[in-house]
PDB file of N, CA and C in Angstrom:
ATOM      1  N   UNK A   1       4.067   4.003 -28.013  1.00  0.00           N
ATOM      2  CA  UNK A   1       4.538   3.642 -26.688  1.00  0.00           C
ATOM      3  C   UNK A   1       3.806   4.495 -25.659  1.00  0.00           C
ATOM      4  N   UNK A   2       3.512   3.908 -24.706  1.00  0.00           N
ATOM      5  CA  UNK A   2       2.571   4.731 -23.901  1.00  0.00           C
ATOM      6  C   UNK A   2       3.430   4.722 -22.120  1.00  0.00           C
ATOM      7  N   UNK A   3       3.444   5.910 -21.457  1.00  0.00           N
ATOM      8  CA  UNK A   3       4.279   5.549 -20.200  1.00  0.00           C
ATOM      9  C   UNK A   3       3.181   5.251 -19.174  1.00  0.00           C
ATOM     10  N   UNK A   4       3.659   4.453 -18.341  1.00  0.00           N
ATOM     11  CA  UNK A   4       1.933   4.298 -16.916  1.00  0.00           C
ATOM     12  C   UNK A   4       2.976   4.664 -15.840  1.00  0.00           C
ATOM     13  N   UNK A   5       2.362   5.463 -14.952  1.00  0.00           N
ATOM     14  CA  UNK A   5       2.370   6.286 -14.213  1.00  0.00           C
ATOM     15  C   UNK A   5       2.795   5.586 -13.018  1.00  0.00           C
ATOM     16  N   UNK A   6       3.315   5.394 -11.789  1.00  0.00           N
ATOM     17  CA  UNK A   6       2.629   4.698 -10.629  1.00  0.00           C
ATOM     18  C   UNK A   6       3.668   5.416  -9.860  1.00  0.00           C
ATOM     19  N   UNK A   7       2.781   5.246  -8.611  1.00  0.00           N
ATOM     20  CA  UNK A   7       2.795   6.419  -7.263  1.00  0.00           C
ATOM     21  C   UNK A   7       3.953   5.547  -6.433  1.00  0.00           C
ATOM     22  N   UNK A   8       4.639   6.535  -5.802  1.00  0.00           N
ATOM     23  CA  UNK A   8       5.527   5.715  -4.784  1.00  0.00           C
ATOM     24  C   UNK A   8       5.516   4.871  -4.238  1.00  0.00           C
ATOM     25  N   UNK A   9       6.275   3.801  -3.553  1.00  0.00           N
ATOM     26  CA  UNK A   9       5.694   2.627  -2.241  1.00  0.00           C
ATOM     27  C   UNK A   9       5.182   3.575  -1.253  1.00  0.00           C
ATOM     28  N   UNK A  10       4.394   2.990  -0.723  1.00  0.00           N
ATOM     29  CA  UNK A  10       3.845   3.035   0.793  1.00  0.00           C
ATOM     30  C   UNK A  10       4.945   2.494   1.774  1.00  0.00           C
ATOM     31  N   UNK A  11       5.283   1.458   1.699  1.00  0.00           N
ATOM     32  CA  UNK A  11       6.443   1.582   2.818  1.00  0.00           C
ATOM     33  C   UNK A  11       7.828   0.934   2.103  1.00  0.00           C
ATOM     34  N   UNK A  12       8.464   0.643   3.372  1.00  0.00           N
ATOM     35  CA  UNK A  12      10.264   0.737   2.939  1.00  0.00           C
ATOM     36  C   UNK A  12      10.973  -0.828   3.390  1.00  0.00           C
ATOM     37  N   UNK A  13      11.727  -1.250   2.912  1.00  0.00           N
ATOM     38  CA  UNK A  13      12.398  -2.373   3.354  1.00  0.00           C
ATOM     39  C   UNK A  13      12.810  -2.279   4.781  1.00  0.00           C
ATOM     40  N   UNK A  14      12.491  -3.164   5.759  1.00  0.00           N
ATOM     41  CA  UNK A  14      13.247  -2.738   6.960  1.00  0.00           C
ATOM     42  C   UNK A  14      11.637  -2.143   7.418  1.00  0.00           C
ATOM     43  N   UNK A  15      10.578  -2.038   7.371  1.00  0.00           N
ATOM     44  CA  UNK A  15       9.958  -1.243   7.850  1.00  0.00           C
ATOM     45  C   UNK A  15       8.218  -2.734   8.807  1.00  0.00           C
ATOM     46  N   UNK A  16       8.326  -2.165   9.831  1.00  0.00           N
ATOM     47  CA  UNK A  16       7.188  -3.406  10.222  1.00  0.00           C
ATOM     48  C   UNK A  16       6.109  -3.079   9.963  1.00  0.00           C
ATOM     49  N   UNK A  17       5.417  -3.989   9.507  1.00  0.00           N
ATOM     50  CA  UNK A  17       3.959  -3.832   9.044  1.00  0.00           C
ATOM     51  C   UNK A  17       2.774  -4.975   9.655  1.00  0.00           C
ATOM     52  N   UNK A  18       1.249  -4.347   9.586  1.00  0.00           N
ATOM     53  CA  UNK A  18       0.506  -5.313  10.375  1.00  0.00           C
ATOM     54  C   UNK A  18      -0.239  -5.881   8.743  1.00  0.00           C
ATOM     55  N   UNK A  19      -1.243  -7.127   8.799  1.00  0.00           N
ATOM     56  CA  UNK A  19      -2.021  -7.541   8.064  1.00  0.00           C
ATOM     57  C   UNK A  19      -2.793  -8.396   8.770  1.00  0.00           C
ATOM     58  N   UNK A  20      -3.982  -9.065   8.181  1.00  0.00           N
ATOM     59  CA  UNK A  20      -5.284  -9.917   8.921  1.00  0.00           C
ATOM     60  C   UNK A  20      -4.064 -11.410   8.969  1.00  0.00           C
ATOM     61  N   UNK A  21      -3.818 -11.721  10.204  1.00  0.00           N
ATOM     62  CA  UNK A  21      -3.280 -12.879  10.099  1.00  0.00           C
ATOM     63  C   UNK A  21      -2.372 -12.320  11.310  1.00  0.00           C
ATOM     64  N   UNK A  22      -1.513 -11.530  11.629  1.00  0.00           N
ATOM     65  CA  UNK A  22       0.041 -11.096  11.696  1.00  0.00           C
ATOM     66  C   UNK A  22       0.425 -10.005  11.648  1.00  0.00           C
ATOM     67  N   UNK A  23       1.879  -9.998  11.939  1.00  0.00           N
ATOM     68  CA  UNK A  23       2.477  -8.547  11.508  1.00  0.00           C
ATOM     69  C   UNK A  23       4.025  -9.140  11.128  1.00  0.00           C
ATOM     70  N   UNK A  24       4.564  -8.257  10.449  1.00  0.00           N
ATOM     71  CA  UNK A  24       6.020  -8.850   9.586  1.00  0.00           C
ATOM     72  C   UNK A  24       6.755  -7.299   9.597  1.00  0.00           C
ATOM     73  N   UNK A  25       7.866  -8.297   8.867  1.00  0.00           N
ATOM     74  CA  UNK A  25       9.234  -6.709   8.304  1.00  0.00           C
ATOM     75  C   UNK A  25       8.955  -6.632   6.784  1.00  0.00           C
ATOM     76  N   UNK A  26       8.841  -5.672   6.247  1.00  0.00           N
ATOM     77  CA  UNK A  26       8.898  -5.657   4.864  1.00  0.00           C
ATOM     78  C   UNK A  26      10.536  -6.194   4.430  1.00  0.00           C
ATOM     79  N   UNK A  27      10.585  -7.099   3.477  1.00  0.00           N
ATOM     80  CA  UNK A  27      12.094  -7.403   3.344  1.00  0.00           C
ATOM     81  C   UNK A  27      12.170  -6.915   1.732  1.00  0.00           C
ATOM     82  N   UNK A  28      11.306  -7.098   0.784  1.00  0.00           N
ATOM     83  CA  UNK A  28      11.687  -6.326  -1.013  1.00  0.00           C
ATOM     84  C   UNK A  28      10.176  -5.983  -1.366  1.00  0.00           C
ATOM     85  N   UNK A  29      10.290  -5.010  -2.186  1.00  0.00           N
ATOM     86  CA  UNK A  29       9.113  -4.823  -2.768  1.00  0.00           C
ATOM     87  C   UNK A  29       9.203  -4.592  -4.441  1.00  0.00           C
ATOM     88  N   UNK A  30       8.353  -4.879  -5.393  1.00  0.00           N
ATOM     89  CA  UNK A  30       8.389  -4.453  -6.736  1.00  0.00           C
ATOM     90  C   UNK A  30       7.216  -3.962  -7.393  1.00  0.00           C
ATOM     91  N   UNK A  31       6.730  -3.634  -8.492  1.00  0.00           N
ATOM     92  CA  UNK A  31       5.754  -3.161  -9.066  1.00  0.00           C
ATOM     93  C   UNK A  31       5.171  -4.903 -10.030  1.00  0.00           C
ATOM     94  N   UNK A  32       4.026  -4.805 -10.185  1.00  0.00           N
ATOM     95  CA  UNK A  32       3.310  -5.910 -10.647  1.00  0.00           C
ATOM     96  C   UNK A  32       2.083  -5.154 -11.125  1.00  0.00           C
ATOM     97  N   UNK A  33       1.607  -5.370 -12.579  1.00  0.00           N
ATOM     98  CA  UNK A  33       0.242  -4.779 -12.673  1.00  0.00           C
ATOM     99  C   UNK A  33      -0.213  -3.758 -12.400  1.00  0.00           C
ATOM    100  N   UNK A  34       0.519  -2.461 -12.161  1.00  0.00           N
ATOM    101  CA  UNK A  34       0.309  -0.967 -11.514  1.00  0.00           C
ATOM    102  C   UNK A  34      -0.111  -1.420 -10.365  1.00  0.00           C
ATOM    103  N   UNK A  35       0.377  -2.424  -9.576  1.00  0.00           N
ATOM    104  CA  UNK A  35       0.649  -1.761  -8.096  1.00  0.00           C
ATOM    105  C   UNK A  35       1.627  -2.552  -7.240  1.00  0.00           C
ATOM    106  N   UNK A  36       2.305  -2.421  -6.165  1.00  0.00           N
ATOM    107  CA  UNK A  36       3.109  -2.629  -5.588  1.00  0.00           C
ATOM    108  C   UNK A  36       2.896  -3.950  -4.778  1.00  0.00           C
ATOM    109  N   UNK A  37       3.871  -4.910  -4.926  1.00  0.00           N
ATOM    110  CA  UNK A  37       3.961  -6.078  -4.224  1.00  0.00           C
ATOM    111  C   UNK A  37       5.033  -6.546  -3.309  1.00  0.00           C
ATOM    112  N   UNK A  38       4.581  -6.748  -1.933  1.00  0.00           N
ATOM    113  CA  UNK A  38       5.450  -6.988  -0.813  1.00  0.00           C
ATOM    114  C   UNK A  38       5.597  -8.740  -0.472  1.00  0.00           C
ATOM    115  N   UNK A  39       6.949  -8.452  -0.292  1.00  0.00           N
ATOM    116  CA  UNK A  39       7.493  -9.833   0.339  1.00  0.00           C
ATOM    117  C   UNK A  39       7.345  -9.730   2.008  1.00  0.00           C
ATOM    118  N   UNK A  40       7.096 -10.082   2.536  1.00  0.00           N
ATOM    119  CA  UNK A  40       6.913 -10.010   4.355  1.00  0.00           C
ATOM    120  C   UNK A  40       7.046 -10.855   5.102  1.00  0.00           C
ATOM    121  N   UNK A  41       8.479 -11.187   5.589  1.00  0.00           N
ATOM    122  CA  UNK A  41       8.720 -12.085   6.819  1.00  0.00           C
ATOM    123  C   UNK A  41       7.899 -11.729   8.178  1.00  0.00           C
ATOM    124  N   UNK A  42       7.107 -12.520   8.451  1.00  0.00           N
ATOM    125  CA  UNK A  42       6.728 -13.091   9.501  1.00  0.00           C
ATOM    126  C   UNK A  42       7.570 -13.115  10.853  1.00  0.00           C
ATOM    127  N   UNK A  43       7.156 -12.735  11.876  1.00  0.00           N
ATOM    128  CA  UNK A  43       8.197 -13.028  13.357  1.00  0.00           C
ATOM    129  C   UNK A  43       7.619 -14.406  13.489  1.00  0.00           C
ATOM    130  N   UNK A  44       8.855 -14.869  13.864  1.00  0.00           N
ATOM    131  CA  UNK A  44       8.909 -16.297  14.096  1.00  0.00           C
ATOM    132  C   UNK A  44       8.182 -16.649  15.435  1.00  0.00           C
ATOM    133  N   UNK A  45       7.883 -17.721  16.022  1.00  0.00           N
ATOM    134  CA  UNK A  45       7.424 -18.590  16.826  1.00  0.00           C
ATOM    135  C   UNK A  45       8.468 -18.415  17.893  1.00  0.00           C
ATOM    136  N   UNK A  46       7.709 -19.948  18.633  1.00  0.00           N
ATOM    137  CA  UNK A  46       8.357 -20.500  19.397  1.00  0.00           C
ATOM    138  C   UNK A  46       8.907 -21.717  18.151  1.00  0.00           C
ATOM    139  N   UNK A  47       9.972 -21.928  18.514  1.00  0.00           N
ATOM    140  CA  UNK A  47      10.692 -23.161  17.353  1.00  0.00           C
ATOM    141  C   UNK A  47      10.370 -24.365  17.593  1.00  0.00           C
ATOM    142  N   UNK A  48       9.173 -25.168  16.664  1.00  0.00           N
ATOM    143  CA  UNK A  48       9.041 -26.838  17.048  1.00  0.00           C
ATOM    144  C   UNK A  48       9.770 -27.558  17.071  1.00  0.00           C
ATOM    145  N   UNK A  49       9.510 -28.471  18.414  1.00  0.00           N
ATOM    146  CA  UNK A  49      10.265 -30.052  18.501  1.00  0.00           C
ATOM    147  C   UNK A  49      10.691 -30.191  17.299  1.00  0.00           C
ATOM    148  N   UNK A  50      10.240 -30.450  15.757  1.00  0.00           N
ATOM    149  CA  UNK A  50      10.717 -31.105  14.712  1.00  0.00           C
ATOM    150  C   UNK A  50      11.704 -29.809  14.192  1.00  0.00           C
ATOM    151  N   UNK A  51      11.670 -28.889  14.302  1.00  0.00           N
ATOM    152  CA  UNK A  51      12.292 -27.864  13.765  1.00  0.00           C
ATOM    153  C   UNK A  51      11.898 -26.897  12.840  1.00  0.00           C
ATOM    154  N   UNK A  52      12.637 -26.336  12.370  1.00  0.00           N
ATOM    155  CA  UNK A  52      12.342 -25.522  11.065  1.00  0.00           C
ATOM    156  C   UNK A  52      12.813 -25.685   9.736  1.00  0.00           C
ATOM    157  N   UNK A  53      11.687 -25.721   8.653  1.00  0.00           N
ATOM    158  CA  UNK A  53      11.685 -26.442   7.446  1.00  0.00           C
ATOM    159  C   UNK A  53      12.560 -25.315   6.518  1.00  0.00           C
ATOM    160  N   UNK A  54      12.279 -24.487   7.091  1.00  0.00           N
ATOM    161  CA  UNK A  54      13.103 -23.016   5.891  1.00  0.00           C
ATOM    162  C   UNK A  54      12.222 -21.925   5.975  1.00  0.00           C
ATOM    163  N   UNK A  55      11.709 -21.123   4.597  1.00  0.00           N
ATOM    164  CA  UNK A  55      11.310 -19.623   4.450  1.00  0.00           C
ATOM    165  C   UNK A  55       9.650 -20.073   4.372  1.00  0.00           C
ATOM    166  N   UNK A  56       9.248 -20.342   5.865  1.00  0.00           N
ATOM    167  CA  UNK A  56       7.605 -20.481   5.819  1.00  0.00           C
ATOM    168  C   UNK A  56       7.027 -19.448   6.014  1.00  0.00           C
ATOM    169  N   UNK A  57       7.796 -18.375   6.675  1.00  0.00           N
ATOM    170  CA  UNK A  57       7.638 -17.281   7.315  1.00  0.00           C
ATOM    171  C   UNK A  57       6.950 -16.494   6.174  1.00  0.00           C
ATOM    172  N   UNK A  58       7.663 -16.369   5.077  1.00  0.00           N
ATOM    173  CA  UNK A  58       7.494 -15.361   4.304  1.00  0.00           C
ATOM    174  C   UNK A  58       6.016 -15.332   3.425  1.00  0.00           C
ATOM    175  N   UNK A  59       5.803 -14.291   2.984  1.00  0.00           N
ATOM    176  CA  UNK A  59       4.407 -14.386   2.361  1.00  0.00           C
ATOM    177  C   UNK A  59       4.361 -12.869   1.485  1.00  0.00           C
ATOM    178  N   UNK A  60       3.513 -13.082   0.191  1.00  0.00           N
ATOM    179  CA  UNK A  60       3.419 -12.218  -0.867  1.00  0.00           C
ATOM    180  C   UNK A  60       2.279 -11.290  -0.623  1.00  0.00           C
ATOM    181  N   UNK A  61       2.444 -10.025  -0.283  1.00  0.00           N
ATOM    182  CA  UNK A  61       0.949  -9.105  -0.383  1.00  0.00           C
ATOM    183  C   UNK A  61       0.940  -8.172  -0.846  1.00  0.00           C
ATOM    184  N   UNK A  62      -0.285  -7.830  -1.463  1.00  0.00           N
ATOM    185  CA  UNK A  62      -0.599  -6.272  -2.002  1.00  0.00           C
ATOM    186  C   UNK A  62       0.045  -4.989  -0.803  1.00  0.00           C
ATOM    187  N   UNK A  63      -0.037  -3.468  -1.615  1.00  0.00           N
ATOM    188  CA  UNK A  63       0.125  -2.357  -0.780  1.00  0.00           C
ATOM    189  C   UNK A  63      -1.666  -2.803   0.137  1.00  0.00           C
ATOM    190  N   UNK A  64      -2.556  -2.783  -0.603  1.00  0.00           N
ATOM    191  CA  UNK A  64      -3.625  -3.095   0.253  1.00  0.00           C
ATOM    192  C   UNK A  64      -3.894  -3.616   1.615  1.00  0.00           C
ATOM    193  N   UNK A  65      -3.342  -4.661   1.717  1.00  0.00           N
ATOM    194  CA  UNK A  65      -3.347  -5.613   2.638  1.00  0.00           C
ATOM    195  C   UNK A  65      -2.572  -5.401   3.711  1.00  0.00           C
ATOM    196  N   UNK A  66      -1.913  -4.110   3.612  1.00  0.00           N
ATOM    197  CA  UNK A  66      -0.761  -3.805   4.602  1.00  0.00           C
ATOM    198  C   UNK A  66      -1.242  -2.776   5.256  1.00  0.00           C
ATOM    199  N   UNK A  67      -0.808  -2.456   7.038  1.00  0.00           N
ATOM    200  CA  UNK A  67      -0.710  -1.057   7.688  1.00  0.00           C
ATOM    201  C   UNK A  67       0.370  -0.865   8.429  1.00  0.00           C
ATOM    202  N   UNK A  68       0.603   0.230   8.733  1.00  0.00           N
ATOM    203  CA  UNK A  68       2.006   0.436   9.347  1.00  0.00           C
ATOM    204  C   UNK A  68       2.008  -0.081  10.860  1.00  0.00           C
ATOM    205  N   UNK A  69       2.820  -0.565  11.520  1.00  0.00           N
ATOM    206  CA  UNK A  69       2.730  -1.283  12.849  1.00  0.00           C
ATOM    207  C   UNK A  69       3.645   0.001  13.375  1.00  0.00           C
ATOM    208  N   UNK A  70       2.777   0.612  14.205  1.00  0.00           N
ATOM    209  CA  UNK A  70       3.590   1.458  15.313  1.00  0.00           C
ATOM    210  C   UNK A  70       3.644   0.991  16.727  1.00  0.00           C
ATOM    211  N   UNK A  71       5.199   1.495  17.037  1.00  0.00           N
ATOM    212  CA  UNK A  71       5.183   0.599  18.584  1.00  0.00           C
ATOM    213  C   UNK A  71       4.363   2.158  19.431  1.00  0.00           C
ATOM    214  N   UNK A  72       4.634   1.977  20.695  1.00  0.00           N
ATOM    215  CA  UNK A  72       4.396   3.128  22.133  1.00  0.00           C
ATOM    216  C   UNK A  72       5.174   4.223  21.823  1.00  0.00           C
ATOM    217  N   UNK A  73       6.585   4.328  21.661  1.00  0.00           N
ATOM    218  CA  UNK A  73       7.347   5.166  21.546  1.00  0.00           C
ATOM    219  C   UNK A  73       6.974   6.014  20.124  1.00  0.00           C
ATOM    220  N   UNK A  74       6.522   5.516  19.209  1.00  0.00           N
ATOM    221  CA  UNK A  74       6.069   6.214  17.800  1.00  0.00           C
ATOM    222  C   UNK A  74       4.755   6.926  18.098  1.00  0.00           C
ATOM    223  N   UNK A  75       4.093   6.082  18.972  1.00  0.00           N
ATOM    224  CA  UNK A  75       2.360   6.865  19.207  1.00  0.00           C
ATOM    225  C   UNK A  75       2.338   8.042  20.128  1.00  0.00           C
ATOM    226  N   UNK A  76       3.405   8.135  20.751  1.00  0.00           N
ATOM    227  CA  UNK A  76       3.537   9.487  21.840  1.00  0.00           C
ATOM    228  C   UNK A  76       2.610   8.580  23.423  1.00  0.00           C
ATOM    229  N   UNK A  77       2.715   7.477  23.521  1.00  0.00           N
ATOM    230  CA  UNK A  77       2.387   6.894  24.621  1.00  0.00           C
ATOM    231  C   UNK A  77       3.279   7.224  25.403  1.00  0.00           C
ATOM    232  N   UNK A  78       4.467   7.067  25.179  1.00  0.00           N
ATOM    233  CA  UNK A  78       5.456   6.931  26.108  1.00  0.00           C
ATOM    234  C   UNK A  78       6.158   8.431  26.655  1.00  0.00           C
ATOM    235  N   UNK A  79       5.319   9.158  25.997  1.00  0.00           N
ATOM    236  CA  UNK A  79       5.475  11.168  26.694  1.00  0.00           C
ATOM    237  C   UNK A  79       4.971  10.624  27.614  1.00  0.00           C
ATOM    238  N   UNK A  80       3.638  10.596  27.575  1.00  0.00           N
ATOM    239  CA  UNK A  80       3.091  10.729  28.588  1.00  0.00           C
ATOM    240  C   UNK A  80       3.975   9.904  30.189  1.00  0.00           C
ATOM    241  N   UNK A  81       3.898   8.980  29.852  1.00  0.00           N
ATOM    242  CA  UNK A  81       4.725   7.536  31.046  1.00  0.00           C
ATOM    243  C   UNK A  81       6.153   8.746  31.773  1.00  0.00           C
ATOM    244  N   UNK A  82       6.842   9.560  30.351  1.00  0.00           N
ATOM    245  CA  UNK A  82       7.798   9.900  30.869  1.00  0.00           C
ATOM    246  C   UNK A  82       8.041  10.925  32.527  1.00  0.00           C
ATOM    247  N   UNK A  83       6.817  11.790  31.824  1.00  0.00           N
ATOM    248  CA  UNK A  83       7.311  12.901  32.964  1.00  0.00           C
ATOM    249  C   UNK A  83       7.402  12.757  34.699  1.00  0.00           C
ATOM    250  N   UNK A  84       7.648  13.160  35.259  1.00  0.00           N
ATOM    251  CA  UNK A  84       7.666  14.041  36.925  1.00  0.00           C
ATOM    252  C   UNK A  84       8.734  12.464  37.212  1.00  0.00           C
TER     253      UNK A  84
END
């Protein structure tokens, strides 16, 4: 029996993330193949005339494919804006 090793997630449920396409919420993540696979709802639209079909939003990606989405208030933009 042999144990394989693998390194923490990179990010957390609840946590927003950017990718080539978009940016989403991480909603579950699991291990696949020694490495980590994210489920990622999508921010929705504007809602079409015909409506909405269900979970189009969502989409499967590697830790790869992901970066952390920081707003102003996380980057220290908003020190600056604050003072006098």
């Amino acid at each position: 029996m042999t144990a394989t090793f693998m390194r923490r997630p990179k990010f957390r449920n609840a946590q927003w993330v950017s990718f080539v396409g978009g940016e989403g919420i991480v909603r579950s993540y699991t291990p696949e193949y020694g490495r980590w696979m994210y489920v990622i709802e999508m921010a929705l639209g504007l809602e079409p005339d015909f409506g909405r079909v269900g979970a189009e939003t969502m989409i499967l990606l590697t830790e790869t494919d992901l970066l952390t989405t920081y707003s102003k208030f996380q980057a220290g933009e908003m020190k600056s804006a604050e003072c006098c």
